[in-house]
C-alpha atoms as a PDB file:
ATOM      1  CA  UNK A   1     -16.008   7.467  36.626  1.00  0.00           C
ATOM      2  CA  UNK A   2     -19.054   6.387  34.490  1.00  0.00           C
ATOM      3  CA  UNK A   3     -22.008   9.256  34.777  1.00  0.00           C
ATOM      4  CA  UNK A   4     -25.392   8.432  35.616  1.00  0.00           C
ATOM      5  CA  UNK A   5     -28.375   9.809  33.773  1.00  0.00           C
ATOM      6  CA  UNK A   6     -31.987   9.487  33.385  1.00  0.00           C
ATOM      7  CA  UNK A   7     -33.858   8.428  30.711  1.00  0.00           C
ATOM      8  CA  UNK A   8     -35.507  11.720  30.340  1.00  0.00           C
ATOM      9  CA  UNK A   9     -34.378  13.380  26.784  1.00  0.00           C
ATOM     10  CA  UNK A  10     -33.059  16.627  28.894  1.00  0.00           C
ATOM     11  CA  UNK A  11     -30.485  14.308  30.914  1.00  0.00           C
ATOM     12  CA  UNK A  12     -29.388  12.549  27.391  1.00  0.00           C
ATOM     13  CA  UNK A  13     -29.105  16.002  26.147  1.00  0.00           C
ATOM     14  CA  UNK A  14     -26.873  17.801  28.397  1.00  0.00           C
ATOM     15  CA  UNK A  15     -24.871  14.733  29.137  1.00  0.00           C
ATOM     16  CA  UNK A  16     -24.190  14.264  25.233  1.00  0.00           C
ATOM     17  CA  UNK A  17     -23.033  18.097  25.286  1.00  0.00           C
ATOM     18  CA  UNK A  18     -20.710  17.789  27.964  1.00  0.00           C
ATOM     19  CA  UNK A  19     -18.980  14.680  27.259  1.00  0.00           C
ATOM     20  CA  UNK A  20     -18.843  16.388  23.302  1.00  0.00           C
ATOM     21  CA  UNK A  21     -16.883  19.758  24.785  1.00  0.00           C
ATOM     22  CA  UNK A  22     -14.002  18.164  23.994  1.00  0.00           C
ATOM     23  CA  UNK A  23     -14.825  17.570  20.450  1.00  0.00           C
ATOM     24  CA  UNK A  24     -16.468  20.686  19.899  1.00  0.00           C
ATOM     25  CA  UNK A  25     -12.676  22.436  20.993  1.00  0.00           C
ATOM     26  CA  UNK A  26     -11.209  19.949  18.369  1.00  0.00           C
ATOM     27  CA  UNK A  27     -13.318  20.633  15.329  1.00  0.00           C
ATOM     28  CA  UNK A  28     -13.200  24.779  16.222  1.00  0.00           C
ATOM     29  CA  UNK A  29      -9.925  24.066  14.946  1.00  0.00           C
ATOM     30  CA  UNK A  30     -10.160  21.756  12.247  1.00  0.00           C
ATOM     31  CA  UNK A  31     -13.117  24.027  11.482  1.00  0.00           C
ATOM     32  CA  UNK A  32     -10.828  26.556  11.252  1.00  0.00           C
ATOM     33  CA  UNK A  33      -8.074  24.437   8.619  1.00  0.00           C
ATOM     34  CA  UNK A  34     -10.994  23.829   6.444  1.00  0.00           C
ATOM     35  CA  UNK A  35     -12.384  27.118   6.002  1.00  0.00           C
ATOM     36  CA  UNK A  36      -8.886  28.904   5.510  1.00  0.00           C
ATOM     37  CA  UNK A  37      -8.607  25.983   2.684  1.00  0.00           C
ATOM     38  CA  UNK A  38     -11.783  26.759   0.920  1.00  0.00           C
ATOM     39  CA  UNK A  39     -11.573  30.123   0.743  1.00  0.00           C
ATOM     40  CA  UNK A  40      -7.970  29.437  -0.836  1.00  0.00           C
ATOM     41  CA  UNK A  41      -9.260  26.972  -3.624  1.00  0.00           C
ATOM     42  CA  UNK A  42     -12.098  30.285  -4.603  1.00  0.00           C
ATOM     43  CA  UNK A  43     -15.360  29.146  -2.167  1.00  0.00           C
ATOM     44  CA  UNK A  44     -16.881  32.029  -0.783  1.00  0.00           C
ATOM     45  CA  UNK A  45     -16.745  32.083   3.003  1.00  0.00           C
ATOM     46  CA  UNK A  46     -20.586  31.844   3.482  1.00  0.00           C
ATOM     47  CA  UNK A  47     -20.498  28.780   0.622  1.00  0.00           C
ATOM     48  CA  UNK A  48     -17.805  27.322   3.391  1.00  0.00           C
ATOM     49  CA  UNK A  49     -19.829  28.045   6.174  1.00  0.00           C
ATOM     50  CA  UNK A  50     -22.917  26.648   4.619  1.00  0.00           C
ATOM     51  CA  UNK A  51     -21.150  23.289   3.290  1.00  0.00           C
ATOM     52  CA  UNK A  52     -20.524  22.820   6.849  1.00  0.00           C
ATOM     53  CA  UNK A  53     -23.296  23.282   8.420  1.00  0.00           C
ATOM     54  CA  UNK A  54     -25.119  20.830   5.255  1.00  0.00           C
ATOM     55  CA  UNK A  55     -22.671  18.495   4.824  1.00  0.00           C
ATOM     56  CA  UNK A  56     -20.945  18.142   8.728  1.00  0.00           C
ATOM     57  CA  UNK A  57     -18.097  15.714   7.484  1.00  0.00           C
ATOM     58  CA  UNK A  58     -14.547  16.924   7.394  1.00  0.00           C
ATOM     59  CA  UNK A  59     -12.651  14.407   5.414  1.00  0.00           C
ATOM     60  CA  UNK A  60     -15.598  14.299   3.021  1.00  0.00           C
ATOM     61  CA  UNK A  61     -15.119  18.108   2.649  1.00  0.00           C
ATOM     62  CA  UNK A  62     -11.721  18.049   2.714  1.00  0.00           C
ATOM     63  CA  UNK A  63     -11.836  15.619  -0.204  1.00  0.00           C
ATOM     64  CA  UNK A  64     -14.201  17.584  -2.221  1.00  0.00           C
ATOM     65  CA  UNK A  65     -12.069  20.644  -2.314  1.00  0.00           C
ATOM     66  CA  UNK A  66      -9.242  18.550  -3.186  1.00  0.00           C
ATOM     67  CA  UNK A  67     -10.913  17.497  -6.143  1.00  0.00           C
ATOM     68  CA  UNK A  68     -12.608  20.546  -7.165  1.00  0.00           C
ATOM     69  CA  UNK A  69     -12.157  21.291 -10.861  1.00  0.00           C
ATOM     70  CA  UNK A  70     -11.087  17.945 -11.967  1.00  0.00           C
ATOM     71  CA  UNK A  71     -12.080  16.000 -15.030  1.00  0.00           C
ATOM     72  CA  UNK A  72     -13.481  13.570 -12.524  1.00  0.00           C
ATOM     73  CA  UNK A  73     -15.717  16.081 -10.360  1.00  0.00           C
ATOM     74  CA  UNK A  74     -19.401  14.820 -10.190  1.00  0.00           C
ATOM     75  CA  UNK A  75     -18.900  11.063 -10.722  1.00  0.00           C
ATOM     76  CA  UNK A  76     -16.012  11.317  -8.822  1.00  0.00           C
ATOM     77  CA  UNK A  77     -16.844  13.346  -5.865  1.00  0.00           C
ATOM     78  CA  UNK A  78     -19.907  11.242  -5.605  1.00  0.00           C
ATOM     79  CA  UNK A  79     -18.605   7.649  -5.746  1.00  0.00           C
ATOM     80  CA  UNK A  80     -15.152   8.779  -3.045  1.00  0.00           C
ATOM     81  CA  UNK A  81     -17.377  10.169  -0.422  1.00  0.00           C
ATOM     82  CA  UNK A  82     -19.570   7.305  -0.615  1.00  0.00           C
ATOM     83  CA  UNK A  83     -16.812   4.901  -0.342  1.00  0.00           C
ATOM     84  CA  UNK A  84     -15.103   7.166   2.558  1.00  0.00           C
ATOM     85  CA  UNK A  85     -18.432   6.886   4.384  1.00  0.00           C
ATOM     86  CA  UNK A  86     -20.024   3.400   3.835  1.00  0.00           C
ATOM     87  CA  UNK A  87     -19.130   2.482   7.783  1.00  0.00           C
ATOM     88  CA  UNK A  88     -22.229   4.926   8.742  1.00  0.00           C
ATOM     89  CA  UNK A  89     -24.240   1.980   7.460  1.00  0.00           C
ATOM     90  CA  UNK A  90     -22.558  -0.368   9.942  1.00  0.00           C
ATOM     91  CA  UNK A  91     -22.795   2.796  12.721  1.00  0.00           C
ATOM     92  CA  UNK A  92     -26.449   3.513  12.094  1.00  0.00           C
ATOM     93  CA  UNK A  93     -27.487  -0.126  12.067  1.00  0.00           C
ATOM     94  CA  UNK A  94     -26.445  -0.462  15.830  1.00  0.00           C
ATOM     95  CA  UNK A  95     -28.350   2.615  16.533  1.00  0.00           C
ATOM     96  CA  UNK A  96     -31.486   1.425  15.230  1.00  0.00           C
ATOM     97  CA  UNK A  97     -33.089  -0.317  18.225  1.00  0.00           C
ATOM     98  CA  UNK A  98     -32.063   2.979  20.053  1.00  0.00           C
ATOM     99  CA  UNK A  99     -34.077   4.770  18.115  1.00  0.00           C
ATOM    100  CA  UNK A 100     -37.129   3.295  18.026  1.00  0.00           C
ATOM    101  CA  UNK A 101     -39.814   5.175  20.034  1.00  0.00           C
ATOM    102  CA  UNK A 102     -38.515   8.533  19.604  1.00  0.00           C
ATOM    103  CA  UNK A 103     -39.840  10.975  17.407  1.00  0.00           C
ATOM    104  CA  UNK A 104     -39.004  11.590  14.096  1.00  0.00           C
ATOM    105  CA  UNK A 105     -37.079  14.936  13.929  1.00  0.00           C
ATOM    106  CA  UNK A 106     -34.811  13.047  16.782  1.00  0.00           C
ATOM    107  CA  UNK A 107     -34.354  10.418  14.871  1.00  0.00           C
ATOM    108  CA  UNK A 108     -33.567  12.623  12.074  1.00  0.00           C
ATOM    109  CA  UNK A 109     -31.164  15.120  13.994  1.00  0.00           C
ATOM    110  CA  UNK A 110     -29.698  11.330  15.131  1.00  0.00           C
ATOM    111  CA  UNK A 111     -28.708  10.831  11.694  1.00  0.00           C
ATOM    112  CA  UNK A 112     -27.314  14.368  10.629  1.00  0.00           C
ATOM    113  CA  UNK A 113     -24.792  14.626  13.927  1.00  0.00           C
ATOM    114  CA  UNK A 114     -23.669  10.509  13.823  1.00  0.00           C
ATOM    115  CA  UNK A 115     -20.259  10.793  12.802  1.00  0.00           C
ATOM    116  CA  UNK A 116     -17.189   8.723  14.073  1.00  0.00           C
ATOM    117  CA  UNK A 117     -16.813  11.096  17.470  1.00  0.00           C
ATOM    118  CA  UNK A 118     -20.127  11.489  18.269  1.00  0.00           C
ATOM    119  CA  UNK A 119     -21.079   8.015  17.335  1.00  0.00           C
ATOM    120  CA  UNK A 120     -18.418   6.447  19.655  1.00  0.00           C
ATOM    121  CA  UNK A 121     -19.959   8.403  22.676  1.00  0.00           C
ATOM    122  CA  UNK A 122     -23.616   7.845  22.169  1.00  0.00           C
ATOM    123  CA  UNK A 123     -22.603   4.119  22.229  1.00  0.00           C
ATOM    124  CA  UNK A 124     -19.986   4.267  25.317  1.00  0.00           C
ATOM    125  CA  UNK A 125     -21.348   3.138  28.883  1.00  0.00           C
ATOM    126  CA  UNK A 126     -21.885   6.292  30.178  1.00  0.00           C
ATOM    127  CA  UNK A 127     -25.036   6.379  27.684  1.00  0.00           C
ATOM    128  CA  UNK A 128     -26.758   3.553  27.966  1.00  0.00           C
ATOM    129  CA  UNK A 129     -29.974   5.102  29.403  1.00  0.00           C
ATOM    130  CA  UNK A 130     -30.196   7.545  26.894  1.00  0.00           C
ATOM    131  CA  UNK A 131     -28.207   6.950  23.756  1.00  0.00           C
ATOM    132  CA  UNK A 132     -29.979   8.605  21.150  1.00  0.00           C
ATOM    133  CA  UNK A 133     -30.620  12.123  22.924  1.00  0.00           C
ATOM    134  CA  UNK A 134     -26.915  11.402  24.201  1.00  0.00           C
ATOM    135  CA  UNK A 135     -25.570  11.544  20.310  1.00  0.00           C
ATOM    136  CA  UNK A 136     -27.899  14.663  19.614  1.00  0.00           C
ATOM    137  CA  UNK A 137     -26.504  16.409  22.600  1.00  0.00           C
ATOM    138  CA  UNK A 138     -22.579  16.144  21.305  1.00  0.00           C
ATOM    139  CA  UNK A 139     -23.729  16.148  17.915  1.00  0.00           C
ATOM    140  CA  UNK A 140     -24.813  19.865  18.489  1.00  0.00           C
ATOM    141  CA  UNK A 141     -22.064  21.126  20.338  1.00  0.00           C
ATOM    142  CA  UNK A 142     -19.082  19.367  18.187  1.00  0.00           C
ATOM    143  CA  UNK A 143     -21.465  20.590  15.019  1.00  0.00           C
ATOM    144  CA  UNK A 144     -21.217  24.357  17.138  1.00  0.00           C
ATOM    145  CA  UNK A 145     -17.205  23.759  17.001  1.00  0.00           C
ATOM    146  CA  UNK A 146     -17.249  22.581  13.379  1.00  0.00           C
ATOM    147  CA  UNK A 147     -19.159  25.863  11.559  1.00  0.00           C
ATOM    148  CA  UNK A 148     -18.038  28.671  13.681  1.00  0.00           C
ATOM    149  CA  UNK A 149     -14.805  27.437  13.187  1.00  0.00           C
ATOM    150  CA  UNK A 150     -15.380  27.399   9.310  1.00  0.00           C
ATOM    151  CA  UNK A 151     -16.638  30.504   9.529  1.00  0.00           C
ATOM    152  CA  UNK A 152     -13.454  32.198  11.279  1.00  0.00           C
ATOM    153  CA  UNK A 153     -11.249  30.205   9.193  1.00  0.00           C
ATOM    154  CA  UNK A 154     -12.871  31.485   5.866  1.00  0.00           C
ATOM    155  CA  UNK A 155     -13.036  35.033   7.265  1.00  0.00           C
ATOM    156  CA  UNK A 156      -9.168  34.930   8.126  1.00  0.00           C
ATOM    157  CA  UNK A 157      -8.107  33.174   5.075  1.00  0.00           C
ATOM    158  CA  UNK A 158      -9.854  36.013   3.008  1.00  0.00           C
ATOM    159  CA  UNK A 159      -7.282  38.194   4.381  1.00  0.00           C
ATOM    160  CA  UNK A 160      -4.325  36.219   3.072  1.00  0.00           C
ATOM    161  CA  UNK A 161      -3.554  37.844   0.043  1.00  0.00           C
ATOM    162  CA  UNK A 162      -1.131  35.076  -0.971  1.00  0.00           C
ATOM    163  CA  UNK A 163      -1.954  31.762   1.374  1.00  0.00           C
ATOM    164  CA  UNK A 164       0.878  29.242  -0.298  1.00  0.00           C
ATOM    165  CA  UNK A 165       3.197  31.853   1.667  1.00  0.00           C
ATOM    166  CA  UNK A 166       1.921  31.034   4.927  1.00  0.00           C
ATOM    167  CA  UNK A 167       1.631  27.393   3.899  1.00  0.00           C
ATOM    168  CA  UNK A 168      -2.796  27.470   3.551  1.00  0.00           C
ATOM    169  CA  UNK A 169      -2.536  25.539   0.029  1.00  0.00           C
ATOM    170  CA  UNK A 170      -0.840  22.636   2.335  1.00  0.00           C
ATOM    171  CA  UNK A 171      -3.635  22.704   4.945  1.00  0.00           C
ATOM    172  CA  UNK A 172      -6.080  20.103   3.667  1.00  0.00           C
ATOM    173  CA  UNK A 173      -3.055  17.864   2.537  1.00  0.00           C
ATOM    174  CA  UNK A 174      -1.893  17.721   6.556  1.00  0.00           C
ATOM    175  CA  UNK A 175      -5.756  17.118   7.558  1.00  0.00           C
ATOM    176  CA  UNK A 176      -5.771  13.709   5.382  1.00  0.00           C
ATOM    177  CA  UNK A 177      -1.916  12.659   6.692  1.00  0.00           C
ATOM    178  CA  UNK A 178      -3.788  13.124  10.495  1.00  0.00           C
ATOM    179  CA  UNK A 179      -7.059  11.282   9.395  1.00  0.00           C
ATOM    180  CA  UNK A 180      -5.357   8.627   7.653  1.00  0.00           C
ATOM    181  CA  UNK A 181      -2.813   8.474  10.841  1.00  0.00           C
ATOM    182  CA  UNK A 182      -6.086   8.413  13.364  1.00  0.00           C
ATOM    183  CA  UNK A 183      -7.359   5.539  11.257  1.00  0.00           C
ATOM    184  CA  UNK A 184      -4.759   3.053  10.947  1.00  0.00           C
ATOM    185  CA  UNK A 185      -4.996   1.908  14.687  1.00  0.00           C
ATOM    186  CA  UNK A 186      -4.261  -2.210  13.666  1.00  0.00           C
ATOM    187  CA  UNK A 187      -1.455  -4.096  11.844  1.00  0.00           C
ATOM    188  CA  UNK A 188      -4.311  -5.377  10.047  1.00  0.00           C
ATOM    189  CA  UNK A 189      -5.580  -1.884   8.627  1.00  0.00           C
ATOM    190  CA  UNK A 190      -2.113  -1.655   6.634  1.00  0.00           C
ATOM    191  CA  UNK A 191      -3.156  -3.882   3.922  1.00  0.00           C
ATOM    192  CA  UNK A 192      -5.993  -1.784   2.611  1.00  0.00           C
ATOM    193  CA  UNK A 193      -4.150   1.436   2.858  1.00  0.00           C
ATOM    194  CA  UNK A 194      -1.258   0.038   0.888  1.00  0.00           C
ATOM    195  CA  UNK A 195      -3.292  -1.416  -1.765  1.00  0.00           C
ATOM    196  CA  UNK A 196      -4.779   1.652  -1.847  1.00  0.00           C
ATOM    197  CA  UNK A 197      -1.588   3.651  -2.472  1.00  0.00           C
ATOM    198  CA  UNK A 198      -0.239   1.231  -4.856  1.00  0.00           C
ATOM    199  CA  UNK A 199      -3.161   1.181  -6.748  1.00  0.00           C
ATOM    200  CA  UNK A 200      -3.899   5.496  -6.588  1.00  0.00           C
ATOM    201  CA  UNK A 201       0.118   5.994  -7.893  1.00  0.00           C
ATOM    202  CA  UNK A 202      -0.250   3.539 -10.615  1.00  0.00           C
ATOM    203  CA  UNK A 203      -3.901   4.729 -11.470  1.00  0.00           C
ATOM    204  CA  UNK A 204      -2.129   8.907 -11.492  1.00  0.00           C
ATOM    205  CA  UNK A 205       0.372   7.994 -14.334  1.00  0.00           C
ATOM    206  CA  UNK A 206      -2.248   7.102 -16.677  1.00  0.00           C
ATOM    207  CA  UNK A 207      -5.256   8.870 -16.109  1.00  0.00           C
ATOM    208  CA  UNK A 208      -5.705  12.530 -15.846  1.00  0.00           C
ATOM    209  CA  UNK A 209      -7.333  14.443 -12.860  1.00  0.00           C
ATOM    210  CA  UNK A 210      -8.350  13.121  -9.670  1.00  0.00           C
ATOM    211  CA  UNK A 211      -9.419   9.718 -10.868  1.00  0.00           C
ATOM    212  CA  UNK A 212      -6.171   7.458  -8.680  1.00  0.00           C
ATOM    213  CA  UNK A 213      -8.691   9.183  -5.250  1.00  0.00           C
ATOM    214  CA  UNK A 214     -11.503   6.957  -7.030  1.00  0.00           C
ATOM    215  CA  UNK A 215      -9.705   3.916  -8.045  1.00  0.00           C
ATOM    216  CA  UNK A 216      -7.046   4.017  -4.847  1.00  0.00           C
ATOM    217  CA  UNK A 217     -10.280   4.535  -2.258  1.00  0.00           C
ATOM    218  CA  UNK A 218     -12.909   1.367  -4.033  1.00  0.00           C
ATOM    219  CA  UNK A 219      -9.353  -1.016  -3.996  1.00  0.00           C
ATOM    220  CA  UNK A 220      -8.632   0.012  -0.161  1.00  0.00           C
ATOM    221  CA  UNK A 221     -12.256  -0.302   0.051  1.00  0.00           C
ATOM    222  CA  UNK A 222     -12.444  -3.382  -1.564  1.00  0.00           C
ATOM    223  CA  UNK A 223     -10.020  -5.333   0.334  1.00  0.00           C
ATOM    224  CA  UNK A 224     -10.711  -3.910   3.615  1.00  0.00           C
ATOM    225  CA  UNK A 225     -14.414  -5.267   3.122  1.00  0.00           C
ATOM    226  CA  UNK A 226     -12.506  -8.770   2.324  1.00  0.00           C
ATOM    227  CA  UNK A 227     -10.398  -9.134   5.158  1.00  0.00           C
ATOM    228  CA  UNK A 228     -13.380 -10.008   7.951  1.00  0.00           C
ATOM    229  CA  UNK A 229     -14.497 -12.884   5.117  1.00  0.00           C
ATOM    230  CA  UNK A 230     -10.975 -14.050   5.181  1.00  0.00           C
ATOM    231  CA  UNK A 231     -10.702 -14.496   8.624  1.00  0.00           C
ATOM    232  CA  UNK A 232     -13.870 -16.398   9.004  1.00  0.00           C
ATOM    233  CA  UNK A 233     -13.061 -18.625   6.178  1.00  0.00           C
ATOM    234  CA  UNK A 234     -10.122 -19.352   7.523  1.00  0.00           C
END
């Protein structure tokens, strides 16, 4: 059953919070993984709680504390998250024309909350009167989810004197096995994953750090980006 709201930037609002309940209940407890993690690798709970609320990107944050303290932090860190987020380009493109009109700090709070879950919802059916306040409205609820949930998790995981016991130190590991999992949806999304492996184990025996996450993520990258060429060509 589709829903049927007004154009009025109230309506987009509350609709976008209620169909992004869901995903606020979801990220409460990834929110919770990821601040249990931090505090593990040494960030302070408010440092979590503030990366979250700045950043709003769980595999990007996921990744960074993976590769905290290696020989490939800054360049690194910069050039995977770009590479792990180069489809918001493609996402806020088809926004665009939704956007036009509005005022600016919309527009802007448009940006900060467009990520995969949100994204997909602004752009279902049930918003098509009122996309942009739509993606605002679960954009602030699933954001909600996401930092209290760091914040519990970082506040609980400060209490785990030793968190490889409880398994903690494994926790951002099983976050990227379920992203990766949630990802690969098409026989045709196996290709770049598995150049991507092959080319992050071979990069790991001869490099030190976390450089194979920078070479393995530009190949998958690389030949993901290919494959729509391909087809056309062919």
């Amino acid at each position: 059953m589709r829903h049927s709201i007004a154009a009025r930037p109230s309506s987009g609002l509350f609709l976008g919070a209620k169909l992004g309940f869901p995903v606020c209940v979801s990220f409460l407890i990834f929110g919770l993984t990821f601040g249990v993690a931090a505090v593990e690798k040494g960030v302070s709970p408010a440092n979590a709680t503030l990366a979250s609320l700045a950043v709003f990107s769980g595999s990007s944050q996921f990744l960074i504390l993976d590769m905290l303290g290696s020989p490939a932090e800054l360049a690194g860190i910069a050039i995977t998250v770009f590479l792990l987020n180069i489809r918001h380009l493609m996402m806020g493109a088809a926004l665009v024309p939704h956007m036009r009109g509005a005022p600016y700090p919309v527009q802007l709070l448009g940006t900060l909350f467009m990520i995969d879950e949100t994204w997909a919802i602004a752009m279902s059916p049930d918003a098509e009167s009122s996309r942009l306040h739509v993606l605002v409205g679960s954009g602030l609820v699933a954001m909600a989810g996401w930092v209290a949930g760091t914040a519990a998790g970082a506040v609980l995981g400060g209490l785990i004197v030793a968190p490889e016991r409880v398994g903690a130190d494994f926790v951002y590991y099983a976050v990227f096995l379920f992203i990766l999992a949630s990802m690969w949806n098409t026989r045709t999304s196996a290709l770049p994953w598995l150049v991507a492996a092959g080319i992050a184990v071979a990069t790991a025996q001869v490099l030190p750090g976390k450089w194979y996450v920078v070479t393995g993520g530009l190949a998958g990258a690389l030949i993901g980006g290919a494959q729509p060429w391909t087809k056309i060509s062919s």
